[in-house]
PDB file of N, CA and C in Angstrom:
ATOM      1  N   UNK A   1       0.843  -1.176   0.000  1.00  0.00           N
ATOM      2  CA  UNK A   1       0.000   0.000   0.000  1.00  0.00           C
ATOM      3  C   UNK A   1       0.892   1.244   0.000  1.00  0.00           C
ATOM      4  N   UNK A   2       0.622   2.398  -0.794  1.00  0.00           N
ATOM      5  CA  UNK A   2       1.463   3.375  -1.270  1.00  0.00           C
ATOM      6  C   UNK A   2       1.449   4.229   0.051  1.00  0.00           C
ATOM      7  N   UNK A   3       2.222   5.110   0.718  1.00  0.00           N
ATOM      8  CA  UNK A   3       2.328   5.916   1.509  1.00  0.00           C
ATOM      9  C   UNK A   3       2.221   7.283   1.046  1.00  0.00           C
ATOM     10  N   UNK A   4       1.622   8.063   1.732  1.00  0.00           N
ATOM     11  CA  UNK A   4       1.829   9.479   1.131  1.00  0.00           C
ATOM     12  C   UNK A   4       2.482  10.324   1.747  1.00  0.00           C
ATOM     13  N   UNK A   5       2.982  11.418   1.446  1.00  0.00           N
ATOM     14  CA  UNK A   5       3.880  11.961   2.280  1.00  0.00           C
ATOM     15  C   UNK A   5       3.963  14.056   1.503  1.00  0.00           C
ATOM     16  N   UNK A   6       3.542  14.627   2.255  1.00  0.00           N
ATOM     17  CA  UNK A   6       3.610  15.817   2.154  1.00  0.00           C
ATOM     18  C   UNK A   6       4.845  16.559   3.030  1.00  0.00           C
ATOM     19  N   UNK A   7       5.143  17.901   2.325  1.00  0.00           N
ATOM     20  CA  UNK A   7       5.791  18.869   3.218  1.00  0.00           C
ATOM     21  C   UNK A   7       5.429  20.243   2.516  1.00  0.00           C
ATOM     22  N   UNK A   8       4.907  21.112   3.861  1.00  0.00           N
ATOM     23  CA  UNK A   8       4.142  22.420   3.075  1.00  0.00           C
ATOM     24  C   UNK A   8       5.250  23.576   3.529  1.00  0.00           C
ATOM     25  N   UNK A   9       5.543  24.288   3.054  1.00  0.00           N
ATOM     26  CA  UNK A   9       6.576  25.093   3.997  1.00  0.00           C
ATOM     27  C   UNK A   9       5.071  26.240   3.628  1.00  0.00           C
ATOM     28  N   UNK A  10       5.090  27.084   4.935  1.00  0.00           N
ATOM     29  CA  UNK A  10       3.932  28.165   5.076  1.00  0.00           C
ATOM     30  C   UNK A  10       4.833  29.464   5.322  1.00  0.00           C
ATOM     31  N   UNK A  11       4.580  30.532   4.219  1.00  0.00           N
ATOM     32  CA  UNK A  11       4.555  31.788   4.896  1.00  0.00           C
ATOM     33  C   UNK A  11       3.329  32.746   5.571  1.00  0.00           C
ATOM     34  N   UNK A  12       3.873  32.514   6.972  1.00  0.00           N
ATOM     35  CA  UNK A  12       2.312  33.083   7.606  1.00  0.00           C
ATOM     36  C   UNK A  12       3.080  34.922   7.952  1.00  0.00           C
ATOM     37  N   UNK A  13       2.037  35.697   7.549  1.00  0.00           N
ATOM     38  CA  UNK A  13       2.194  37.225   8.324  1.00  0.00           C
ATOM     39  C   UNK A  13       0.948  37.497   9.126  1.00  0.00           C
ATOM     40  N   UNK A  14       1.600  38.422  10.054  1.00  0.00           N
ATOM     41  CA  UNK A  14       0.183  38.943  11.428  1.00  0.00           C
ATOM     42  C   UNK A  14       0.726  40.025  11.624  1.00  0.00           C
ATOM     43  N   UNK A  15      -0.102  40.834  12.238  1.00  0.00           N
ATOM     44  CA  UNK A  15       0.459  42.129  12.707  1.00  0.00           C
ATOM     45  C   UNK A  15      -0.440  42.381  13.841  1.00  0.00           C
ATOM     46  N   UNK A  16       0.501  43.347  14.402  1.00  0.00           N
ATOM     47  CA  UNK A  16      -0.257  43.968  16.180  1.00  0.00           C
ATOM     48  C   UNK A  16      -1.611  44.304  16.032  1.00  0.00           C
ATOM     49  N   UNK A  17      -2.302  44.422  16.778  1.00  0.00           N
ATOM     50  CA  UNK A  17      -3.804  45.393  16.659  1.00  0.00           C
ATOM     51  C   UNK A  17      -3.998  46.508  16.321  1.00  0.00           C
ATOM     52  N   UNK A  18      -4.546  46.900  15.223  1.00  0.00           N
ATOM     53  CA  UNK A  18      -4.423  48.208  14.518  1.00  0.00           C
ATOM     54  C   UNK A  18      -3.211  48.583  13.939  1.00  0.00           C
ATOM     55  N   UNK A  19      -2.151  47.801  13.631  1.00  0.00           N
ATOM     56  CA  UNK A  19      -0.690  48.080  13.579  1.00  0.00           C
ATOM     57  C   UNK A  19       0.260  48.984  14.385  1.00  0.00           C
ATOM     58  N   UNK A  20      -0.309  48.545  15.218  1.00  0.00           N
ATOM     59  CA  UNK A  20       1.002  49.702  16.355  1.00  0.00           C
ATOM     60  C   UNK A  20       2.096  49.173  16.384  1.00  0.00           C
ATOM     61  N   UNK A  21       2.917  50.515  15.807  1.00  0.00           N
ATOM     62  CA  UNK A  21       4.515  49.673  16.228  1.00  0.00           C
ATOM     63  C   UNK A  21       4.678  49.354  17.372  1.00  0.00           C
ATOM     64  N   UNK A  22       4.622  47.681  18.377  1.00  0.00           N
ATOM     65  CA  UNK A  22       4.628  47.740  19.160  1.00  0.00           C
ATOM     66  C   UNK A  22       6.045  46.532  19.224  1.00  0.00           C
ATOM     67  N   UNK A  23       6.675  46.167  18.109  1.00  0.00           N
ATOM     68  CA  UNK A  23       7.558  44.994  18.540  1.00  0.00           C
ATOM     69  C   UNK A  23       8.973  46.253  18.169  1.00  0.00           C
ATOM     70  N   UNK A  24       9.384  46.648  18.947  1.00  0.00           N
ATOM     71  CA  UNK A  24      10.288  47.534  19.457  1.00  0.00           C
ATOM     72  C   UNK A  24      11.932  46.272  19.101  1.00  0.00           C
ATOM     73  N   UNK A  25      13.152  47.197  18.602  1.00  0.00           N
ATOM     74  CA  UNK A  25      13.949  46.535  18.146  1.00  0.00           C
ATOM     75  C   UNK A  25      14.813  45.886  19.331  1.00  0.00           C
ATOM     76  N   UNK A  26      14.740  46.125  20.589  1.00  0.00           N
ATOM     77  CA  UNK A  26      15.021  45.695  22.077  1.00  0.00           C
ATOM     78  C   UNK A  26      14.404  44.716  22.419  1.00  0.00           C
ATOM     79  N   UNK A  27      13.063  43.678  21.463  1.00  0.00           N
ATOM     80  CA  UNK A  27      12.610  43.277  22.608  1.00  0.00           C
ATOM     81  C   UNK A  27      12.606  42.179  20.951  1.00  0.00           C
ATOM     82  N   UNK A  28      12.394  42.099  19.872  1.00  0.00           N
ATOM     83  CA  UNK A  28      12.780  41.339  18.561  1.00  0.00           C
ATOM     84  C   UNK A  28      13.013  40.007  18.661  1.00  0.00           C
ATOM     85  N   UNK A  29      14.397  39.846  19.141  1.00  0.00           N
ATOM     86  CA  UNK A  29      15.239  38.659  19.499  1.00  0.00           C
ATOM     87  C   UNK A  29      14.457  38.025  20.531  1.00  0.00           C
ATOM     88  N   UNK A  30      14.323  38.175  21.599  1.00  0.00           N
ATOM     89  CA  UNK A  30      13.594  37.751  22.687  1.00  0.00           C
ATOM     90  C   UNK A  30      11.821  37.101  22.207  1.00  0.00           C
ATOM     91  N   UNK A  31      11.530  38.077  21.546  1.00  0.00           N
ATOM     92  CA  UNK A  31       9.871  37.540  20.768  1.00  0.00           C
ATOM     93  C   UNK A  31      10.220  36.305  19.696  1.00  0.00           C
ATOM     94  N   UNK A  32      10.878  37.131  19.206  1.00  0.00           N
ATOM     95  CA  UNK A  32      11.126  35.698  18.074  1.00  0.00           C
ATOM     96  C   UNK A  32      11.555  34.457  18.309  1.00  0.00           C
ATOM     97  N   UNK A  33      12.706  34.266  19.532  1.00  0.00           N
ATOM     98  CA  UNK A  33      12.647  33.067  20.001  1.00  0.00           C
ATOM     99  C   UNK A  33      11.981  32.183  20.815  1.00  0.00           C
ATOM    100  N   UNK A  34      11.090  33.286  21.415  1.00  0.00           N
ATOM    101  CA  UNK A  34       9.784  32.532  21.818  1.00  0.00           C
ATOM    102  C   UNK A  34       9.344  31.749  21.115  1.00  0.00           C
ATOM    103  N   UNK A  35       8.495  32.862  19.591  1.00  0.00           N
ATOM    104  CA  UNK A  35       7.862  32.536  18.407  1.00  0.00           C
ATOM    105  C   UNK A  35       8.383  31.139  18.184  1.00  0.00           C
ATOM    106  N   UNK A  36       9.622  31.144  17.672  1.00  0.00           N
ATOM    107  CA  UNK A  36      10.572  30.173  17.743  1.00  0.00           C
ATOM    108  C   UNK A  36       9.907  28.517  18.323  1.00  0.00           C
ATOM    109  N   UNK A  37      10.103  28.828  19.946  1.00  0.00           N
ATOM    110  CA  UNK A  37      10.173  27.795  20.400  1.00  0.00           C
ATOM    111  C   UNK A  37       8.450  27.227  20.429  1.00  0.00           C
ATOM    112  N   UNK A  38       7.949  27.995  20.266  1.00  0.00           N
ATOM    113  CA  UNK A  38       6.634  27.657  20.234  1.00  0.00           C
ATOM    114  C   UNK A  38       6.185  26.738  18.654  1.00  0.00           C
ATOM    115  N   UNK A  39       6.452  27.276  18.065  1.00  0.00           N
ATOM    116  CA  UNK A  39       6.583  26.469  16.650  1.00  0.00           C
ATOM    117  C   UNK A  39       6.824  25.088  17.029  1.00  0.00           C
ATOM    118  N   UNK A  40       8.220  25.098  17.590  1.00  0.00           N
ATOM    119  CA  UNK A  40       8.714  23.767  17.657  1.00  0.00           C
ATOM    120  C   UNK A  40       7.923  22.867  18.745  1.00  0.00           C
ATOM    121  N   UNK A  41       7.416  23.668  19.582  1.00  0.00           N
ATOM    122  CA  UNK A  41       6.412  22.644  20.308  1.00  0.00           C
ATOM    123  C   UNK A  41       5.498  22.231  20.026  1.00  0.00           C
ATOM    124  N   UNK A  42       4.786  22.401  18.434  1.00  0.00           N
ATOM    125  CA  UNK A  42       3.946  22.038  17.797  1.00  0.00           C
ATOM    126  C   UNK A  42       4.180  21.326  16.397  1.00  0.00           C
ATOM    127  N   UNK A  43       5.746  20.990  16.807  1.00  0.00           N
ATOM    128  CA  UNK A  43       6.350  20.246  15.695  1.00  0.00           C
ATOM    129  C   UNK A  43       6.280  20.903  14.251  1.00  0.00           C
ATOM    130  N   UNK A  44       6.217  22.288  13.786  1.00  0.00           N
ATOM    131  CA  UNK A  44       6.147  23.077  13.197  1.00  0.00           C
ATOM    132  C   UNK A  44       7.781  23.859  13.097  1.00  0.00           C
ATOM    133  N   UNK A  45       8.944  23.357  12.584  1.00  0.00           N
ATOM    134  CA  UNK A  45       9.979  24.021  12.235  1.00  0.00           C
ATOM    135  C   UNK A  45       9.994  25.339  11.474  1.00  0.00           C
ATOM    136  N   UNK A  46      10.624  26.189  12.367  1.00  0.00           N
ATOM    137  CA  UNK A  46      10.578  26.979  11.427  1.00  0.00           C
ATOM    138  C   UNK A  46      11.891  27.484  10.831  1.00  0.00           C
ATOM    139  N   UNK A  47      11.885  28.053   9.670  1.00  0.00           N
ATOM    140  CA  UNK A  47      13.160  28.291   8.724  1.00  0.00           C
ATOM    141  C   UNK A  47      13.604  29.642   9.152  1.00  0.00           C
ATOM    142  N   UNK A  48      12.850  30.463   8.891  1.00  0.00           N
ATOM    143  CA  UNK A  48      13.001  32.013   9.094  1.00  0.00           C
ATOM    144  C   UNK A  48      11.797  33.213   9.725  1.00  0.00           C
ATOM    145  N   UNK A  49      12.186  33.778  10.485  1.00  0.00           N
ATOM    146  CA  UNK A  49      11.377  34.626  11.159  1.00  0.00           C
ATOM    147  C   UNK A  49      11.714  35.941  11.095  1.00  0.00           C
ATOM    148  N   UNK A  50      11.020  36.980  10.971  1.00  0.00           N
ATOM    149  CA  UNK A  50      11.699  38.090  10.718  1.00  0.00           C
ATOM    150  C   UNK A  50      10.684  39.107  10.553  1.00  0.00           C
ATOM    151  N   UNK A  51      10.566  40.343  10.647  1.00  0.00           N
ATOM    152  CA  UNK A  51       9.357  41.175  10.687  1.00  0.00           C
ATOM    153  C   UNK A  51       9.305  43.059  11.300  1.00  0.00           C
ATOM    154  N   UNK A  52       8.796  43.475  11.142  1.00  0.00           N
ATOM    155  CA  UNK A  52       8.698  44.909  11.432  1.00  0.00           C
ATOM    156  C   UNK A  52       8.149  45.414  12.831  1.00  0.00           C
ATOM    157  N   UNK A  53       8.213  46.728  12.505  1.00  0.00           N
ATOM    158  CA  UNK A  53       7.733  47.135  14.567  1.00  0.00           C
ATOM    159  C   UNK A  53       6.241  46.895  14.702  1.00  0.00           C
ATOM    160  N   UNK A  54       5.925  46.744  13.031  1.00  0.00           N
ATOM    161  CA  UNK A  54       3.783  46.501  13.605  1.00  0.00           C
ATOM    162  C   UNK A  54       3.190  44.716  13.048  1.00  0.00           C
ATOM    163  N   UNK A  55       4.080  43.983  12.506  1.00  0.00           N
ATOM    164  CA  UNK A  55       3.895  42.928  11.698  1.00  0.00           C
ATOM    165  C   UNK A  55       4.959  41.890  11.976  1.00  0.00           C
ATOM    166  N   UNK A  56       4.833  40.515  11.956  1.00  0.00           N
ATOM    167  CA  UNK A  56       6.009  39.577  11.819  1.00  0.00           C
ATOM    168  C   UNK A  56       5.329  38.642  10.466  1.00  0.00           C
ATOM    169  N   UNK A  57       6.976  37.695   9.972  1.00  0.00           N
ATOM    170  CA  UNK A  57       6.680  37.075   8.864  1.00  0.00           C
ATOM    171  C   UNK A  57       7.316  35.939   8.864  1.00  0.00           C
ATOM    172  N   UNK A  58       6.896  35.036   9.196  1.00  0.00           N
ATOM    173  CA  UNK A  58       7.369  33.509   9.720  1.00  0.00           C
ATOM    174  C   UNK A  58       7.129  32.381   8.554  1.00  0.00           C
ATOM    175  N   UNK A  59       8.445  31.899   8.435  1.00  0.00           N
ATOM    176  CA  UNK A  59       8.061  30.509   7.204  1.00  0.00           C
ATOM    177  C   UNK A  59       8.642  29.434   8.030  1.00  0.00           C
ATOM    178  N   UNK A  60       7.484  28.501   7.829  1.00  0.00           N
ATOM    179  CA  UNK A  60       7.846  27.622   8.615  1.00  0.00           C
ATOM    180  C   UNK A  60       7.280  26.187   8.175  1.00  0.00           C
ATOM    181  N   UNK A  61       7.202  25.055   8.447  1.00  0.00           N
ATOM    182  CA  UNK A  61       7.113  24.157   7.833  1.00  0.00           C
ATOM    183  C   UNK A  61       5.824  23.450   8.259  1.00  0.00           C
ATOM    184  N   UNK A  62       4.833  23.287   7.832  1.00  0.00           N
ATOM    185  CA  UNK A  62       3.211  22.681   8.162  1.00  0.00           C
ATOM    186  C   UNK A  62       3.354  21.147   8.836  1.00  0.00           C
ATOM    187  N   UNK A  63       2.821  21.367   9.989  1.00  0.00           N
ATOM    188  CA  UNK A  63       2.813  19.632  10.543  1.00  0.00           C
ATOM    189  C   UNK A  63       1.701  19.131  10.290  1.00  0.00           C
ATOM    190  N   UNK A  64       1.335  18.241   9.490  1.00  0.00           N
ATOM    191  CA  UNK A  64       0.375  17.901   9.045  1.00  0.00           C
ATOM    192  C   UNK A  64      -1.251  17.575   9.788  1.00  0.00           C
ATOM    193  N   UNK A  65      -0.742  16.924  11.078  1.00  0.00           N
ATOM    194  CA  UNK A  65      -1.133  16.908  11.883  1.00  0.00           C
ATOM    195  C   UNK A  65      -2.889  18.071  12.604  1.00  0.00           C
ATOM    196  N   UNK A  66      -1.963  19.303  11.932  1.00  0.00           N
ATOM    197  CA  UNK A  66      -2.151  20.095  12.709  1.00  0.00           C
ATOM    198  C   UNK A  66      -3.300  21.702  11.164  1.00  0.00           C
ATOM    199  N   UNK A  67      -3.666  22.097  11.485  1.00  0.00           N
ATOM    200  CA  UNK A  67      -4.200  23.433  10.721  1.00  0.00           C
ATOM    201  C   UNK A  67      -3.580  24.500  10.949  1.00  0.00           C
ATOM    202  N   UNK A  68      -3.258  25.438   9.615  1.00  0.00           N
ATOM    203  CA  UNK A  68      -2.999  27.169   9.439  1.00  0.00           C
ATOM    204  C   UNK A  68      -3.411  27.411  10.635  1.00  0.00           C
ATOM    205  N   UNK A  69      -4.690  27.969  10.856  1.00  0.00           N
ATOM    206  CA  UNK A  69      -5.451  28.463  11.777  1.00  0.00           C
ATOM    207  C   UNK A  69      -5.624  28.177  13.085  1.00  0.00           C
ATOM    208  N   UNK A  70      -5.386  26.795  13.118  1.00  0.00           N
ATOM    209  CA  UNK A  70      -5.181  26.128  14.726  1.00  0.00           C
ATOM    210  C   UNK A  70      -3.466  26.478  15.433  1.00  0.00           C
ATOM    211  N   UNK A  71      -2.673  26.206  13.927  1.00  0.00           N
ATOM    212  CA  UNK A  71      -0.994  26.652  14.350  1.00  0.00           C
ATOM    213  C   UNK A  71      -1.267  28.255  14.848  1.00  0.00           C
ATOM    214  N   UNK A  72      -1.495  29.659  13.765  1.00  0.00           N
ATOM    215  CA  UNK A  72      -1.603  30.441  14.123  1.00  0.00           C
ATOM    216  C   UNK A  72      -2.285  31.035  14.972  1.00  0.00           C
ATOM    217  N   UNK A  73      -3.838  30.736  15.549  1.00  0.00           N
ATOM    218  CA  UNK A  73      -4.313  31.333  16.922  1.00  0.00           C
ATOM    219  C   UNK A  73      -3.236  30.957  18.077  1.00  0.00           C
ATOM    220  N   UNK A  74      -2.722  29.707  18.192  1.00  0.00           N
ATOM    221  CA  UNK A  74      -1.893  29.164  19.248  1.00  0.00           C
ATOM    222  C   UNK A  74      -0.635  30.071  19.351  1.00  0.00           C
ATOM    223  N   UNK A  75       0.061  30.352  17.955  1.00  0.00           N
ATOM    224  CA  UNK A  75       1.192  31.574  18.018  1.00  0.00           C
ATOM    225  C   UNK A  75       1.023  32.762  18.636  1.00  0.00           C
ATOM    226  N   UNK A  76      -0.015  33.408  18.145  1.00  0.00           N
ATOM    227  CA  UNK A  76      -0.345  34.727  18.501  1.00  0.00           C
ATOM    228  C   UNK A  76      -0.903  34.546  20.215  1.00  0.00           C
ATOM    229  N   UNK A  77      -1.823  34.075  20.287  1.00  0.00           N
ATOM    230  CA  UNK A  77      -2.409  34.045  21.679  1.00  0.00           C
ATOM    231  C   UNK A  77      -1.038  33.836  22.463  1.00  0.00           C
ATOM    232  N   UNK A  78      -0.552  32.931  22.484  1.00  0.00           N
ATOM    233  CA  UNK A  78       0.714  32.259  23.125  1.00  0.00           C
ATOM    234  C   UNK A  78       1.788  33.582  23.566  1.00  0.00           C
ATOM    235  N   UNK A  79       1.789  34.159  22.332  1.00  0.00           N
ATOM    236  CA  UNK A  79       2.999  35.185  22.643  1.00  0.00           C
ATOM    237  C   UNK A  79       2.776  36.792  22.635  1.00  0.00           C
ATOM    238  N   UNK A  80       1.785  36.744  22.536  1.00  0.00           N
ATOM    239  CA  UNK A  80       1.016  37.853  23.065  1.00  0.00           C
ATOM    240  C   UNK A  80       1.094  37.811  24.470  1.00  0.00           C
ATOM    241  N   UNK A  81       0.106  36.949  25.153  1.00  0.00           N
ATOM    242  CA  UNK A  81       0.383  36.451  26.568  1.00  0.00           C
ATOM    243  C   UNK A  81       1.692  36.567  27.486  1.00  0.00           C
ATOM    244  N   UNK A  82       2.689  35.894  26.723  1.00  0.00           N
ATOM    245  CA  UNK A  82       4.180  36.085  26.928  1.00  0.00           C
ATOM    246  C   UNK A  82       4.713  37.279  26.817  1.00  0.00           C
ATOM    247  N   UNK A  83       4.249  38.122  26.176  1.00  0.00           N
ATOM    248  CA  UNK A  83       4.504  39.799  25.968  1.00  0.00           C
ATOM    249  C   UNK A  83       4.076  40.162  27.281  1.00  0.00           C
ATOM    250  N   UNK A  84       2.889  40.461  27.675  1.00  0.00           N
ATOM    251  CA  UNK A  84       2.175  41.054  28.525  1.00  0.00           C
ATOM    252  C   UNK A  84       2.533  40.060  29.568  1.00  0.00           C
ATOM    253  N   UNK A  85       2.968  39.374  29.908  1.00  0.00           N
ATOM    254  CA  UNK A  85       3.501  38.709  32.000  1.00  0.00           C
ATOM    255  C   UNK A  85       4.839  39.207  31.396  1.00  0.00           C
ATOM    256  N   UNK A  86       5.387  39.607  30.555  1.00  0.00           N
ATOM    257  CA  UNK A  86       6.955  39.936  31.099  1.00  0.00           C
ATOM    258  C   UNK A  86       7.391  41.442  31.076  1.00  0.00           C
ATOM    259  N   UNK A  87       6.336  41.928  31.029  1.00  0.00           N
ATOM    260  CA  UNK A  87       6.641  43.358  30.962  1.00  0.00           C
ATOM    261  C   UNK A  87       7.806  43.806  30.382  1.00  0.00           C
ATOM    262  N   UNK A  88       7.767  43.383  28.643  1.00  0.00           N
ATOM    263  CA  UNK A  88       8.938  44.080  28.185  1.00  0.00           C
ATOM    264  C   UNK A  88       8.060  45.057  27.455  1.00  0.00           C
ATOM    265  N   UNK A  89       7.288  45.502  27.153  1.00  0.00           N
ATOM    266  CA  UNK A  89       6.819  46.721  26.695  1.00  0.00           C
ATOM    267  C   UNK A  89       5.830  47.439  27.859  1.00  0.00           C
ATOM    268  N   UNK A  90       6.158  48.856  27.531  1.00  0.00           N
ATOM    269  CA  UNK A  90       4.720  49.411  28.546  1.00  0.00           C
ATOM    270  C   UNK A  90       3.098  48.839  28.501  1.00  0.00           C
ATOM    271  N   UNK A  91       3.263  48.936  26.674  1.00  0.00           N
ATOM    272  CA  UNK A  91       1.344  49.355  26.746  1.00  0.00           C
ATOM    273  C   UNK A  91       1.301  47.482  26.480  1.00  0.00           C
ATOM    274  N   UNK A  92      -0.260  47.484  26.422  1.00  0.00           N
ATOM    275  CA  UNK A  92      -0.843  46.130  26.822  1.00  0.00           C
ATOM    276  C   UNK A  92      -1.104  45.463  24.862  1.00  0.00           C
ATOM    277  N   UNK A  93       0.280  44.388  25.050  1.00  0.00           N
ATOM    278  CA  UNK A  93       0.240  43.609  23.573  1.00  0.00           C
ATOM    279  C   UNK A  93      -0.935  42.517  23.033  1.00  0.00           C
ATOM    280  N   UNK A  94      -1.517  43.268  21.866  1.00  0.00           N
ATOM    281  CA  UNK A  94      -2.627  42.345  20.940  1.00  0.00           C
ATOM    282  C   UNK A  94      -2.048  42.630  19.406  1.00  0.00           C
TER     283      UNK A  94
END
Protein backbone atom coordinates (compact mmCIF):
# COMPACT_ATOMS: atom_id res chain seq x y z
CA UNK A 1 0.00 0.00 0.00
CA UNK A 2 1.46 3.37 -1.27
CA UNK A 3 2.33 5.92 1.51
CA UNK A 4 1.83 9.48 1.13
CA UNK A 5 3.88 11.96 2.28
CA UNK A 6 3.61 15.82 2.15
CA UNK A 7 5.79 18.87 3.22
CA UNK A 8 4.14 22.42 3.08
CA UNK A 9 6.58 25.09 4.00
CA UNK A 10 3.93 28.16 5.08
CA UNK A 11 4.56 31.79 4.90
CA UNK A 12 2.31 33.08 7.61
CA UNK A 13 2.19 37.22 8.32
CA UNK A 14 0.18 38.94 11.43
CA UNK A 15 0.46 42.13 12.71
CA UNK A 16 -0.26 43.97 16.18
CA UNK A 17 -3.80 45.39 16.66
CA UNK A 18 -4.42 48.21 14.52
CA UNK A 19 -0.69 48.08 13.58
CA UNK A 20 1.00 49.70 16.35
CA UNK A 21 4.51 49.67 16.23
CA UNK A 22 4.63 47.74 19.16
CA UNK A 23 7.56 44.99 18.54
CA UNK A 24 10.29 47.53 19.46
CA UNK A 25 13.95 46.54 18.15
CA UNK A 26 15.02 45.69 22.08
CA UNK A 27 12.61 43.28 22.61
CA UNK A 28 12.78 41.34 18.56
CA UNK A 29 15.24 38.66 19.50
CA UNK A 30 13.59 37.75 22.69
CA UNK A 31 9.87 37.54 20.77
CA UNK A 32 11.13 35.70 18.07
CA UNK A 33 12.65 33.07 20.00
CA UNK A 34 9.78 32.53 21.82
CA UNK A 35 7.86 32.54 18.41
CA UNK A 36 10.57 30.17 17.74
CA UNK A 37 10.17 27.79 20.40
CA UNK A 38 6.63 27.66 20.23
CA UNK A 39 6.58 26.47 16.65
CA UNK A 40 8.71 23.77 17.66
CA UNK A 41 6.41 22.64 20.31
CA UNK A 42 3.95 22.04 17.80
CA UNK A 43 6.35 20.25 15.70
CA UNK A 44 6.15 23.08 13.20
CA UNK A 45 9.98 24.02 12.23
CA UNK A 46 10.58 26.98 11.43
CA UNK A 47 13.16 28.29 8.72
CA UNK A 48 13.00 32.01 9.09
CA UNK A 49 11.38 34.63 11.16
CA UNK A 50 11.70 38.09 10.72
CA UNK A 51 9.36 41.17 10.69
CA UNK A 52 8.70 44.91 11.43
CA UNK A 53 7.73 47.13 14.57
CA UNK A 54 3.78 46.50 13.61
CA UNK A 55 3.90 42.93 11.70
CA UNK A 56 6.01 39.58 11.82
CA UNK A 57 6.68 37.08 8.86
CA UNK A 58 7.37 33.51 9.72
CA UNK A 59 8.06 30.51 7.20
CA UNK A 60 7.85 27.62 8.61
CA UNK A 61 7.11 24.16 7.83
CA UNK A 62 3.21 22.68 8.16
CA UNK A 63 2.81 19.63 10.54
CA UNK A 64 0.38 17.90 9.05
CA UNK A 65 -1.13 16.91 11.88
CA UNK A 66 -2.15 20.09 12.71
CA UNK A 67 -4.20 23.43 10.72
CA UNK A 68 -3.00 27.17 9.44
CA UNK A 69 -5.45 28.46 11.78
CA UNK A 70 -5.18 26.13 14.73
CA UNK A 71 -0.99 26.65 14.35
CA UNK A 72 -1.60 30.44 14.12
CA UNK A 73 -4.31 31.33 16.92
CA UNK A 74 -1.89 29.16 19.25
CA UNK A 75 1.19 31.57 18.02
CA UNK A 76 -0.34 34.73 18.50
CA UNK A 77 -2.41 34.05 21.68
CA UNK A 78 0.71 32.26 23.13
CA UNK A 79 3.00 35.19 22.64
CA UNK A 80 1.02 37.85 23.06
CA UNK A 81 0.38 36.45 26.57
CA UNK A 82 4.18 36.09 26.93
CA UNK A 83 4.50 39.80 25.97
CA UNK A 84 2.18 41.05 28.52
CA UNK A 85 3.50 38.71 32.00
CA UNK A 86 6.95 39.94 31.10
CA UNK A 87 6.64 43.36 30.96
CA UNK A 88 8.94 44.08 28.19
CA UNK A 89 6.82 46.72 26.69
CA UNK A 90 4.72 49.41 28.55
CA UNK A 91 1.34 49.35 26.75
CA UNK A 92 -0.84 46.13 26.82
CA UNK A 93 0.24 43.61 23.57
CA UNK A 94 -2.63 42.35 20.94
Amino acid sequence: MPHSYNKLWTHAIWATKDRYPLILPEIESILYGYITEQFKSLDCPVSIINGMNDHIHCLFLLNPQKSISEIIKQIKGSSSHFLNQSDLIKEKFS
